[in-house]
C-alpha atoms as a PDB file:
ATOM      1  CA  UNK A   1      15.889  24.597   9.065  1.00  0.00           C
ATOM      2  CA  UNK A   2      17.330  23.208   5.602  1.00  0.00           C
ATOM      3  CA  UNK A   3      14.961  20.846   4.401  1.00  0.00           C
ATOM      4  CA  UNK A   4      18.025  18.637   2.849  1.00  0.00           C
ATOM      5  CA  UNK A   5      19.635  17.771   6.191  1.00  0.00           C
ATOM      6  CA  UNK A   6      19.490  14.443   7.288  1.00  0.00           C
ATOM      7  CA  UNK A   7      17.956  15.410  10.698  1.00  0.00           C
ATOM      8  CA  UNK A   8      14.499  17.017   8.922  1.00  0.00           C
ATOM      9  CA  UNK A   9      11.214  14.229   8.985  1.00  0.00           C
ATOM     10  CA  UNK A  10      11.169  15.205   5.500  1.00  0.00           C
ATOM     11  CA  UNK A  11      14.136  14.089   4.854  1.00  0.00           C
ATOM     12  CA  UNK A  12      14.133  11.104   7.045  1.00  0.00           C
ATOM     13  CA  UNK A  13      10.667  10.417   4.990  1.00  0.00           C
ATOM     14  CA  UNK A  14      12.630  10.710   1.515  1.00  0.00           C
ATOM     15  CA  UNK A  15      15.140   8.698   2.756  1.00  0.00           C
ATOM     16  CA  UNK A  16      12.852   6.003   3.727  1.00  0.00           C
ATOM     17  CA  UNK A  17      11.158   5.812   0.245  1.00  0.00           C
ATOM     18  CA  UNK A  18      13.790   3.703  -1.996  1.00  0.00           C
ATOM     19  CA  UNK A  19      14.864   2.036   1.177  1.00  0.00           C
ATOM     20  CA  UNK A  20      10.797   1.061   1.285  1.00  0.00           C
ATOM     21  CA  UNK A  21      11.033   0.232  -2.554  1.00  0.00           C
ATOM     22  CA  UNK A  22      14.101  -1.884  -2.033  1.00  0.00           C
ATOM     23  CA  UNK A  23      13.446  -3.954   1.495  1.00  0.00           C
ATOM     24  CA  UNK A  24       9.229  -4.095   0.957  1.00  0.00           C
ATOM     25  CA  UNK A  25       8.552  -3.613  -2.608  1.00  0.00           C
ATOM     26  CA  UNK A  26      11.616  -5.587  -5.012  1.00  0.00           C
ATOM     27  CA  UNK A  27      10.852  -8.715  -2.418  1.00  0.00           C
ATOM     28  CA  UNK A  28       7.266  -8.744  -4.086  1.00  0.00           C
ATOM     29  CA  UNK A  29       6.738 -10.683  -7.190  1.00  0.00           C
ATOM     30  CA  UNK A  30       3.945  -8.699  -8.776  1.00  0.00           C
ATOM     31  CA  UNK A  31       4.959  -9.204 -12.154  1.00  0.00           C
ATOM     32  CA  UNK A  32       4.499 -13.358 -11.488  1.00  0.00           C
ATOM     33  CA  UNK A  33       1.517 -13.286  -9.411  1.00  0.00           C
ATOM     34  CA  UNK A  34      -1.169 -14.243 -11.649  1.00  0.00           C
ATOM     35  CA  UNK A  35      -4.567 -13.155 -10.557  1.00  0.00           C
ATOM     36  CA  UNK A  36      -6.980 -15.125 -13.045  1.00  0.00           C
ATOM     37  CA  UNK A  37      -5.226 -12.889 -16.390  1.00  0.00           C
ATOM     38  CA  UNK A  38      -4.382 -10.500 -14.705  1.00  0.00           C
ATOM     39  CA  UNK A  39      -0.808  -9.200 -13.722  1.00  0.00           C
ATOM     40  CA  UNK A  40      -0.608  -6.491 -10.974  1.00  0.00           C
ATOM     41  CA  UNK A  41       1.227  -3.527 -11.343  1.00  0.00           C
ATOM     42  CA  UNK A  42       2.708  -1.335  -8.621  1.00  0.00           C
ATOM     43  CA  UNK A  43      -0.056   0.888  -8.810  1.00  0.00           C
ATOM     44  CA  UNK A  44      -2.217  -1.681  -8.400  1.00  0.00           C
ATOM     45  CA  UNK A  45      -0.754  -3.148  -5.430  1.00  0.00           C
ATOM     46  CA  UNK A  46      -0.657   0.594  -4.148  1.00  0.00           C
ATOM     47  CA  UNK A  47      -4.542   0.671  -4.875  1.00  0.00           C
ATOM     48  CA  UNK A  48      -4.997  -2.732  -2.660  1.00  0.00           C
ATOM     49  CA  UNK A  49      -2.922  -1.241   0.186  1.00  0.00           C
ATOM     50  CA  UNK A  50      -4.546   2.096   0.209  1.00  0.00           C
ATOM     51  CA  UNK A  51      -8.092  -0.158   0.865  1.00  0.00           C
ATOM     52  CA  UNK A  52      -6.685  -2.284   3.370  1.00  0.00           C
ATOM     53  CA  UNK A  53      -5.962   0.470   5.402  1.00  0.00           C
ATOM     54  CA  UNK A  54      -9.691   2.304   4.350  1.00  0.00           C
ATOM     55  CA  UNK A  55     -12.846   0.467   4.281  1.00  0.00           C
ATOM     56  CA  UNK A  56     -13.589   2.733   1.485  1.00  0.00           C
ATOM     57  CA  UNK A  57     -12.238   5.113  -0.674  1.00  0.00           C
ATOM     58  CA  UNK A  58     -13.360   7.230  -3.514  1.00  0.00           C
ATOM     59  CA  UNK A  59     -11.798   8.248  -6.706  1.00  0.00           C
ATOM     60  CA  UNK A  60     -10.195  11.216  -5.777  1.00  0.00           C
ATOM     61  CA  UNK A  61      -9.185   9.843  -2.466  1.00  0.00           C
ATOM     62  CA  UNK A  62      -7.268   6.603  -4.031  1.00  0.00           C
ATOM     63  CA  UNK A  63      -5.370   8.854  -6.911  1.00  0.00           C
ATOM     64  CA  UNK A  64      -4.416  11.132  -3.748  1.00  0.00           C
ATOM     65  CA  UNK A  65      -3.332   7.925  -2.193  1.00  0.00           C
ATOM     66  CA  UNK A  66      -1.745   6.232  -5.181  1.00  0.00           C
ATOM     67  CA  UNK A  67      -0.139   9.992  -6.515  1.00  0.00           C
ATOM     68  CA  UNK A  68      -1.874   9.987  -9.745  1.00  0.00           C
ATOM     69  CA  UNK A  69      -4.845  11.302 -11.741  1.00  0.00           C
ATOM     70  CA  UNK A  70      -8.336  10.176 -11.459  1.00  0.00           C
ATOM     71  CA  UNK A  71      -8.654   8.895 -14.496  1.00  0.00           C
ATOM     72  CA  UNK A  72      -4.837   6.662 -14.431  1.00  0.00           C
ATOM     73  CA  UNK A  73      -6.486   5.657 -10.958  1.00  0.00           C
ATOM     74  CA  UNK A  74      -9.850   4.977 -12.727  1.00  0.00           C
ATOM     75  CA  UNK A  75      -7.880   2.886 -15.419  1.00  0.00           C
ATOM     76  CA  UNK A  76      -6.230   0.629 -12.698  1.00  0.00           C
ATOM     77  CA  UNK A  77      -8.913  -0.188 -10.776  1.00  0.00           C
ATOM     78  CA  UNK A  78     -10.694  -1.795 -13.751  1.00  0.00           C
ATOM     79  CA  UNK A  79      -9.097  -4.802 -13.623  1.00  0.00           C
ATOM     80  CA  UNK A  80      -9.105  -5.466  -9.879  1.00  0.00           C
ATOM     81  CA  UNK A  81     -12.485  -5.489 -10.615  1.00  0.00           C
ATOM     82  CA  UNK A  82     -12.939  -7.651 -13.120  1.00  0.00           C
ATOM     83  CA  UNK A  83     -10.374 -10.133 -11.218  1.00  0.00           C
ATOM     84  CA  UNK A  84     -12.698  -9.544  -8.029  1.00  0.00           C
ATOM     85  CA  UNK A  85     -10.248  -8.143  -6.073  1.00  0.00           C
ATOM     86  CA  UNK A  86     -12.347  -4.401  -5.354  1.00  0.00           C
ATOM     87  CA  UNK A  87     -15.810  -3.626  -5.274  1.00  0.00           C
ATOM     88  CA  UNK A  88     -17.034  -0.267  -7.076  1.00  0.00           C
ATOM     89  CA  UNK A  89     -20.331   1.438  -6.098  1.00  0.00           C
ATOM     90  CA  UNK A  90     -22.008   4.115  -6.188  1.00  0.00           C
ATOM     91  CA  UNK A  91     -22.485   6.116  -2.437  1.00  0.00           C
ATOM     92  CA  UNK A  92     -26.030   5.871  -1.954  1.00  0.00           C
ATOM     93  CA  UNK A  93     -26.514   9.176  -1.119  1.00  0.00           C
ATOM     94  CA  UNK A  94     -23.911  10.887  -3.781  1.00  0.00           C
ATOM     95  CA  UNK A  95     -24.799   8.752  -7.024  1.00  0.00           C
ATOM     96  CA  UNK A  96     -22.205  10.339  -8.621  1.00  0.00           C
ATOM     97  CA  UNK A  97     -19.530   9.333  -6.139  1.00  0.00           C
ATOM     98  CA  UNK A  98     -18.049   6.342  -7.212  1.00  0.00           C
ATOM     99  CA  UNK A  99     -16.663   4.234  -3.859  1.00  0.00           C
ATOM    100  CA  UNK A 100     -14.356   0.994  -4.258  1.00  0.00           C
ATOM    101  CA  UNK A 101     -13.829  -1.110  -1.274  1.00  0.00           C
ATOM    102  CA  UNK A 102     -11.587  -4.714  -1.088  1.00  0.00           C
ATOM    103  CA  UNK A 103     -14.109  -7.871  -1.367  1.00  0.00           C
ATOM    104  CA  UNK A 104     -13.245 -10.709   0.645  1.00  0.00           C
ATOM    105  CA  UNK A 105     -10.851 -12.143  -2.585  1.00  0.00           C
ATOM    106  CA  UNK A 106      -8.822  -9.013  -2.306  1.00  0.00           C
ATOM    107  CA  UNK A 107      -8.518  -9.457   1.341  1.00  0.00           C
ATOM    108  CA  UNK A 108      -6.972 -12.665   0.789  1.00  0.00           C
ATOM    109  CA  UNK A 109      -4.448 -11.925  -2.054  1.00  0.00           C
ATOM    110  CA  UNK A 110      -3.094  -9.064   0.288  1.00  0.00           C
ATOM    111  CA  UNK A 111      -2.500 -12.005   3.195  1.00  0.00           C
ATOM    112  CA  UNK A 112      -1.045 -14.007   0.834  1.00  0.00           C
ATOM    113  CA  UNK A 113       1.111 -11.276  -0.492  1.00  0.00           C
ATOM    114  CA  UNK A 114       2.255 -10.681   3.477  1.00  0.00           C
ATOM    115  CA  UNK A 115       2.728 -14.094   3.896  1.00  0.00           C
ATOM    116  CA  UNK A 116       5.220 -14.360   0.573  1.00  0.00           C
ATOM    117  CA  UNK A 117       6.920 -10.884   2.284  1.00  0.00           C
ATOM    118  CA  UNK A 118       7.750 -12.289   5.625  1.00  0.00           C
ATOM    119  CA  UNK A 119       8.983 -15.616   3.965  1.00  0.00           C
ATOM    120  CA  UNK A 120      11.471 -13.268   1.888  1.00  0.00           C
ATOM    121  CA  UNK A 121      12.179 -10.581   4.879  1.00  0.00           C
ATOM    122  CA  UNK A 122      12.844 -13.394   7.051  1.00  0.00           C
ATOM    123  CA  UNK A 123      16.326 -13.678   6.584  1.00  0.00           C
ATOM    124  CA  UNK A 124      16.924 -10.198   6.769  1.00  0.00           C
ATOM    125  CA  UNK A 125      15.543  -9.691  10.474  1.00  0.00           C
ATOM    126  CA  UNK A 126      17.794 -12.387  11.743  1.00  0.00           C
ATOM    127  CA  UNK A 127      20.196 -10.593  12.426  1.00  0.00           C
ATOM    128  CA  UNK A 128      18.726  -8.001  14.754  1.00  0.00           C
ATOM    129  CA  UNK A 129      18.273  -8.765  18.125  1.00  0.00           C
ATOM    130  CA  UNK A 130      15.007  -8.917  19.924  1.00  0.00           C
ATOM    131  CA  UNK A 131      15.662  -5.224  21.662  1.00  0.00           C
ATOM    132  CA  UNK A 132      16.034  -4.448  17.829  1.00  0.00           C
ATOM    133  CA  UNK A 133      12.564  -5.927  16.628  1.00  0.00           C
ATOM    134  CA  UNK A 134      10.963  -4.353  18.895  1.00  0.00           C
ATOM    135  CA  UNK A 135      12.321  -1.427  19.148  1.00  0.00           C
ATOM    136  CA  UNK A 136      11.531  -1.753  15.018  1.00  0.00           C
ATOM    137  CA  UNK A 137       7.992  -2.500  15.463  1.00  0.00           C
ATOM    138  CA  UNK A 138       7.133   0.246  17.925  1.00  0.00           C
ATOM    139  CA  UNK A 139       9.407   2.888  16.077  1.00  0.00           C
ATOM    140  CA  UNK A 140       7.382   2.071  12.745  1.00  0.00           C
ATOM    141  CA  UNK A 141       3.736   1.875  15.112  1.00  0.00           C
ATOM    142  CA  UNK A 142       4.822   5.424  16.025  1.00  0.00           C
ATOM    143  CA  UNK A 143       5.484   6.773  12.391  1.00  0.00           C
ATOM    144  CA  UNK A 144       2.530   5.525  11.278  1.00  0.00           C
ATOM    145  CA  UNK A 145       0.447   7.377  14.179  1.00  0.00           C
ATOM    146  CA  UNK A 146       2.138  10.606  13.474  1.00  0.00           C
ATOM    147  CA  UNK A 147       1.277  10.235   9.374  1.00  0.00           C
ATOM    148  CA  UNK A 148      -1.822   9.603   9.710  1.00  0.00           C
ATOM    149  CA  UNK A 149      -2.495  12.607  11.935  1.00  0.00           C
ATOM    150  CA  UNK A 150      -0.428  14.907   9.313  1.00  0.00           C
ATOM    151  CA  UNK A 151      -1.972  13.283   5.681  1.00  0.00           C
END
């Protein structure tokens, strides 16, 4: 099967990426949202949703996450911390395994930030029909399911 049809997942999942950029990500003012002095990046936002979904994570499981290096995923954790947004700790029975985990701050910047996406998607689900939403909701439910079982 050519992996460049539209009928692949994989290309239904590349297809999905700049459409996930353009609906989710450009309705997101992360350059404006001022935590303390701090300005969140993309990869930083990335970091915050990879913990929502994980109670913890550890370095090399957030740069797998965020599709960078340990170290560039080191580098943009710092300041979450410092703004109080993640928690970083050592696993008590790995010392050397460095764990970062949301703190109840970062919890509610990440409703906030849902809140300010709904308010901007808003206009966008008007126009599909309840049969629509639905069908929506479940479809993404599903895809999620399925990913997490293949990551």
């Amino acid at each position: 099967m050519d992996p460049y049809t539209l009928d692949t997942p994989i290309s239904a999942l590349l297809e999905m990426g700049p459409m996930y950029h353009r609906l989710i990500l450009n309705k997101l003012e992360l350059n404006k949202a001022e935590l303390g002095n701090l300005h969140i990046t993309r990869s930083q936002f990335f970091i915050l949703l990879a913990l929502m979904g994980n109670d913890t994570l550890n370095m090399t499981q957030l740069s797998s996450y965020i599709a960078s290096s340990k170290e560039q995923a080191t580098r943009a954790v710092a300041p979450l911390v410092e703004a109080g947004y993640v928690h970083r700790f050592h696993d008590e029975t790995n010392r050397k395994l460095v764990l970062i985990q949301l703190t109840p701050a970062g919890k509610t910047f990440l409703r906030q930030t849902k809140q300010q996406l709904q308010e901007a998607l808003e206009k966008k689900f008007e126009g599909l029909t309840e049969e629509d939403r639905q069908e929506l909701v479940q479809s993404l439910h599903n895809i999620l399911r399925i990913l997490k079982k293949i990551q």
